[in-house]
C-alpha atoms as a PDB file:
ATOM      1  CA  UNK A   1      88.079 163.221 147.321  1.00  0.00           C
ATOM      2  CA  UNK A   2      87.980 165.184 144.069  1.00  0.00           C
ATOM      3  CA  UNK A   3      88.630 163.056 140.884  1.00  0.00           C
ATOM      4  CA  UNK A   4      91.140 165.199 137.956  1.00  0.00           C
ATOM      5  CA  UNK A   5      90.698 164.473 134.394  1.00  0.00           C
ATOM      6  CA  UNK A   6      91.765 166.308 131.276  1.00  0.00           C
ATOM      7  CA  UNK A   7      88.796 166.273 128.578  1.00  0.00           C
ATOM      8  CA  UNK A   8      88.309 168.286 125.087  1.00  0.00           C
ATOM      9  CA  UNK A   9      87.494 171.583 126.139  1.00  0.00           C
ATOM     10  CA  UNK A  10      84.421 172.008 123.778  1.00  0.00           C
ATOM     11  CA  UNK A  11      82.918 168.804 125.769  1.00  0.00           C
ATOM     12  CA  UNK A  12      83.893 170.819 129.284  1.00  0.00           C
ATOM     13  CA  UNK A  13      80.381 172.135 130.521  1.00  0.00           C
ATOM     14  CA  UNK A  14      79.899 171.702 134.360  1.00  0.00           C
ATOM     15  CA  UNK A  15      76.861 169.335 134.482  1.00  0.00           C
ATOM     16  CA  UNK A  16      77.459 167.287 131.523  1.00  0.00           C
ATOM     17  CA  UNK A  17      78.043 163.063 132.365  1.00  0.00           C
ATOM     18  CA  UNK A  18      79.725 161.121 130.183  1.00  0.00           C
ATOM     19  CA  UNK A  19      80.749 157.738 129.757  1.00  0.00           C
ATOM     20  CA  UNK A  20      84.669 157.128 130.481  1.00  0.00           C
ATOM     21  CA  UNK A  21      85.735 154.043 127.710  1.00  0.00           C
ATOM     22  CA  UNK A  22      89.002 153.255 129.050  1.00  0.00           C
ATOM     23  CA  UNK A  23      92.427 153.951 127.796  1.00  0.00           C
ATOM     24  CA  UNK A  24      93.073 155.524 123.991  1.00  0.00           C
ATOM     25  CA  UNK A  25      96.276 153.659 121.940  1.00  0.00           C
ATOM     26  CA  UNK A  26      97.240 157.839 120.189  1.00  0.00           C
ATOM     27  CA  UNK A  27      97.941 158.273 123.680  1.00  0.00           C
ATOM     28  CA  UNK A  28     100.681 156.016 124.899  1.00  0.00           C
ATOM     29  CA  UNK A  29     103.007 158.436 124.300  1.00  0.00           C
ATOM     30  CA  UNK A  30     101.564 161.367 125.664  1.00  0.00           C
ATOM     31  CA  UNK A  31     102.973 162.775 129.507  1.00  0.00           C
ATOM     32  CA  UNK A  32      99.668 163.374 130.770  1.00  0.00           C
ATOM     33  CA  UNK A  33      98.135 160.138 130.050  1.00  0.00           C
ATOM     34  CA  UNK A  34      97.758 159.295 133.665  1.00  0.00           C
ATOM     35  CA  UNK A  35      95.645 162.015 134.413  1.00  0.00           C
ATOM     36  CA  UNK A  36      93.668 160.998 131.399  1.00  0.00           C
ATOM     37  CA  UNK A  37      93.320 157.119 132.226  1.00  0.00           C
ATOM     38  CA  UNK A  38      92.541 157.476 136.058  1.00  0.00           C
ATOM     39  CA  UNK A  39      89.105 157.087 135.957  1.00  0.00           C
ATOM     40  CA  UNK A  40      86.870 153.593 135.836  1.00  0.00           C
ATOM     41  CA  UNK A  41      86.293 151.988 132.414  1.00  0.00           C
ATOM     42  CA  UNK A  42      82.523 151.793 131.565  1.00  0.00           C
ATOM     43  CA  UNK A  43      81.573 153.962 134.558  1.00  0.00           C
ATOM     44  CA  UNK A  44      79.448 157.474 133.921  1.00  0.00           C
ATOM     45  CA  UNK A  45      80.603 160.235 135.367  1.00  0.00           C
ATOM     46  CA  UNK A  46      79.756 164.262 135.722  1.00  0.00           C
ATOM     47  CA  UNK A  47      81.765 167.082 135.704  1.00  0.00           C
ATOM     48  CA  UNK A  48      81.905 169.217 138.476  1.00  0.00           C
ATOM     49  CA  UNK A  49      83.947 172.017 137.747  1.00  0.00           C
ATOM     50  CA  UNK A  50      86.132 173.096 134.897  1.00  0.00           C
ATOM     51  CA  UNK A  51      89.516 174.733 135.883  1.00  0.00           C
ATOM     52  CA  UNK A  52      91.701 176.975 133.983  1.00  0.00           C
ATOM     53  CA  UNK A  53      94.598 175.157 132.587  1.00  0.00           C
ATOM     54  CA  UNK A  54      94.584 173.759 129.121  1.00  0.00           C
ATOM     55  CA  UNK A  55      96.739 171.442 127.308  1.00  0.00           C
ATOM     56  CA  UNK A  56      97.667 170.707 124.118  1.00  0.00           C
ATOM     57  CA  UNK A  57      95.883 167.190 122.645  1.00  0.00           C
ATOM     58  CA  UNK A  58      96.095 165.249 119.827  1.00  0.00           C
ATOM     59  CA  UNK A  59      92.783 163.544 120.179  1.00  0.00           C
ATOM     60  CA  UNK A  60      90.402 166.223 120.694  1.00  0.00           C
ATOM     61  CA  UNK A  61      89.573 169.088 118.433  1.00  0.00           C
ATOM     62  CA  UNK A  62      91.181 171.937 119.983  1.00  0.00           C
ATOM     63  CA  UNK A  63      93.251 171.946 123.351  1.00  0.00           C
ATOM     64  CA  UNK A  64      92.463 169.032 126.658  1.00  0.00           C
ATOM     65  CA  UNK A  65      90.809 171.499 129.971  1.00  0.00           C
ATOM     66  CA  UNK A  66      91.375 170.042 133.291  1.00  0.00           C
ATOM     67  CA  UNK A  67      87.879 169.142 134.930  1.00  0.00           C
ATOM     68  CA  UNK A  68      87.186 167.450 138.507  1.00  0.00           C
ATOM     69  CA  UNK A  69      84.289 164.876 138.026  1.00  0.00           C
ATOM     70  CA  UNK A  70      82.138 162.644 140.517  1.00  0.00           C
ATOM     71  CA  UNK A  71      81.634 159.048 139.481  1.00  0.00           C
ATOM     72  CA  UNK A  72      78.002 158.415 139.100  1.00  0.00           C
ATOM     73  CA  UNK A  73      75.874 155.216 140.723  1.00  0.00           C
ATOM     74  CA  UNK A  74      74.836 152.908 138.016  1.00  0.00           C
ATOM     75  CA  UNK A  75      71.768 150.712 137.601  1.00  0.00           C
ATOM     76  CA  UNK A  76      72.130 146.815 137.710  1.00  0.00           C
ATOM     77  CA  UNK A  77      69.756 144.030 138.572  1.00  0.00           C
ATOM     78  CA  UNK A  78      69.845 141.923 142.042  1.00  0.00           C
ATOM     79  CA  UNK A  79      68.396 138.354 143.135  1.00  0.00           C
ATOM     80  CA  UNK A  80      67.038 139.310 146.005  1.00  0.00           C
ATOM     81  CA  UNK A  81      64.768 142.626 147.494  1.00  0.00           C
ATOM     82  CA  UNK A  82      67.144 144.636 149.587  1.00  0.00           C
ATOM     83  CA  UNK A  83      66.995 147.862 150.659  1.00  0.00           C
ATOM     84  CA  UNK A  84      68.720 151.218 150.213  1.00  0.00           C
ATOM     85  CA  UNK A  85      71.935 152.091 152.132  1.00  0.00           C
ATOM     86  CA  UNK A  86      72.860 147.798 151.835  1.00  0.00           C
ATOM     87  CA  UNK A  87      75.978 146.782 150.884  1.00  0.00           C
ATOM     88  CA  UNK A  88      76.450 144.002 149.233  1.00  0.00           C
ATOM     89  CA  UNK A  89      78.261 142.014 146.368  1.00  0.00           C
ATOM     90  CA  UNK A  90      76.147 141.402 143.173  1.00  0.00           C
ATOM     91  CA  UNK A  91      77.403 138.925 140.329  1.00  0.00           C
ATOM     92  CA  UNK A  92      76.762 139.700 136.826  1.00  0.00           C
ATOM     93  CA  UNK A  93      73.457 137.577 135.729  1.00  0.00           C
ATOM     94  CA  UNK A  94      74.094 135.091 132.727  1.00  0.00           C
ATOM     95  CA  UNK A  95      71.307 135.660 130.376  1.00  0.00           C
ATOM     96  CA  UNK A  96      71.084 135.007 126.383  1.00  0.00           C
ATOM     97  CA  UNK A  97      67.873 137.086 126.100  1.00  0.00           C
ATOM     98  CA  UNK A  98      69.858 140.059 124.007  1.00  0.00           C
ATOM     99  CA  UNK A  99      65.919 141.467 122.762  1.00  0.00           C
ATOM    100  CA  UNK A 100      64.834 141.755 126.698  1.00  0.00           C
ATOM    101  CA  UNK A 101      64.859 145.421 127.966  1.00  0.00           C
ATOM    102  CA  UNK A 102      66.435 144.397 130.941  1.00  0.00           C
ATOM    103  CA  UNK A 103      69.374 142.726 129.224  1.00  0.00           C
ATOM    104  CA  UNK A 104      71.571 145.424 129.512  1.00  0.00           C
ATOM    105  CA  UNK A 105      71.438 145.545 133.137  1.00  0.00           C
ATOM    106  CA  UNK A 106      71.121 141.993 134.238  1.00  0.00           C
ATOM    107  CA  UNK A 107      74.556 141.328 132.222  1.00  0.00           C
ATOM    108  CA  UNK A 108      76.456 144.845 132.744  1.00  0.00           C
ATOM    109  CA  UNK A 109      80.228 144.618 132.531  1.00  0.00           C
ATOM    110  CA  UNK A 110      80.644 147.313 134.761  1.00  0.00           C
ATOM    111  CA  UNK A 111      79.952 144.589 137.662  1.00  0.00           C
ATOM    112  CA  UNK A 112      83.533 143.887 139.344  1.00  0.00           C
ATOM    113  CA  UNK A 113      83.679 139.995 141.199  1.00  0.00           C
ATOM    114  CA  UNK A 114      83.578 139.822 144.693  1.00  0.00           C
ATOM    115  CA  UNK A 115      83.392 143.652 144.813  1.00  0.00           C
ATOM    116  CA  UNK A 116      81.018 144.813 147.503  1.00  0.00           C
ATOM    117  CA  UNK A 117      78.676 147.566 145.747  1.00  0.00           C
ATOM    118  CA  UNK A 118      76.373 150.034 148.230  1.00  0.00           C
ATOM    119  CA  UNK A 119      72.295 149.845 146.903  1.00  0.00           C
ATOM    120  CA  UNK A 120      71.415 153.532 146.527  1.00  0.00           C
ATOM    121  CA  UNK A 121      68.251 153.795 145.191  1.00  0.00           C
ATOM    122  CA  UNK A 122      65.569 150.471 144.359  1.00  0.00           C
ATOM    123  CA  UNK A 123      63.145 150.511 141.674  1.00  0.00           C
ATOM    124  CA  UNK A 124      61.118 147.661 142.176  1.00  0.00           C
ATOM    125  CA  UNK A 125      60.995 143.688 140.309  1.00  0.00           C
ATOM    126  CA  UNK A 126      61.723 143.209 137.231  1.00  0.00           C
ATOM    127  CA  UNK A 127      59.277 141.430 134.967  1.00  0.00           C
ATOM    128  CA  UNK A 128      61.914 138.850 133.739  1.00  0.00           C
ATOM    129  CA  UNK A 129      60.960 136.557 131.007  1.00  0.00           C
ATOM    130  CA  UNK A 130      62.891 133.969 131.813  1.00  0.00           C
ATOM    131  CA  UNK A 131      61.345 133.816 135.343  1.00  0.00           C
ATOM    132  CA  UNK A 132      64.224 135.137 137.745  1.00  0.00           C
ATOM    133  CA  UNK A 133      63.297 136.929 140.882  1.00  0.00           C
ATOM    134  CA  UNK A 134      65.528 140.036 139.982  1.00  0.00           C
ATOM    135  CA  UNK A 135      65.351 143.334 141.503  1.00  0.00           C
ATOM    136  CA  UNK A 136      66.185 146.985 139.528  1.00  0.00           C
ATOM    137  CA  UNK A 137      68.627 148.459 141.909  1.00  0.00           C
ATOM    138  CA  UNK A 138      70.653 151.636 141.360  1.00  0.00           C
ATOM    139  CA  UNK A 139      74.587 150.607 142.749  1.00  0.00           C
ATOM    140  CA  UNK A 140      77.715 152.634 144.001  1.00  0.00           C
ATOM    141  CA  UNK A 141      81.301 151.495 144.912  1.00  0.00           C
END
């Protein structure tokens, strides 16, 4: 299935990812706001193709291009080894460690509850400091 978003058109390139932060409050008013908020807060995404049809935009610098995107896996950590092509569900870790290099993906908010996630790609153990068997693991819905 091919995802539709409008974007600024001097961020359109075919290739680039980007980060999609949710809905904007200069919007609310706006008709094609539902194209704009239909993706997954906190979840990266690429763009695929740019089409022809521009619209006009009051956030962006210039005119809004219609792009199709593909969401993009992102990397989290797991308590236990498992292997690619697993599903399972993954809870955010609790952690107060904020100068560890593995903070931000032990405690990502991008993590739904009771959401089964699909393990794409493993990277190994991490070397926790706090001593927790966790796993680098590279997720997908």
């Amino acid at each position: 299935m091919v995802l539709i978003t409008l974007i600024g058109e001097k961020l359109a390139v075919e290739g680039m990812e980007f980060m999609y932060l949710g809905s904007n409050s200069e919007c609310k008013n706006c008709k094609l706001k539902t194209v704009c908020f239909n993706l997954k807060p906190g979840r990266n995404y690429t763009i695929t193709n740019i089409r022809d049809k521009k619209h006009n935009c009051n956030v962006h610098e210039g005119n809004a291009v219609i792009v199709e995107v593909s969401e993009l896996p992102f990397i989290a950590a797991v308590t236990k080894k498992l292997s690619e092509g697993t599903k399972t569900t993954v809870e955010r870790q609790e952690c107060k460690n904020i100068g560890c290099s593995f903070f931000g993906i032990c405690t990502t908010s991008t993590l739904q509850k009771d959401k089964t996630y699909v393990i794409k790609k493993t990277f190994g153990k991490i070397e926790c400091p706090a001593d927790h068997e966790l796993y680098k693991v590279e997720l997908m819905d």
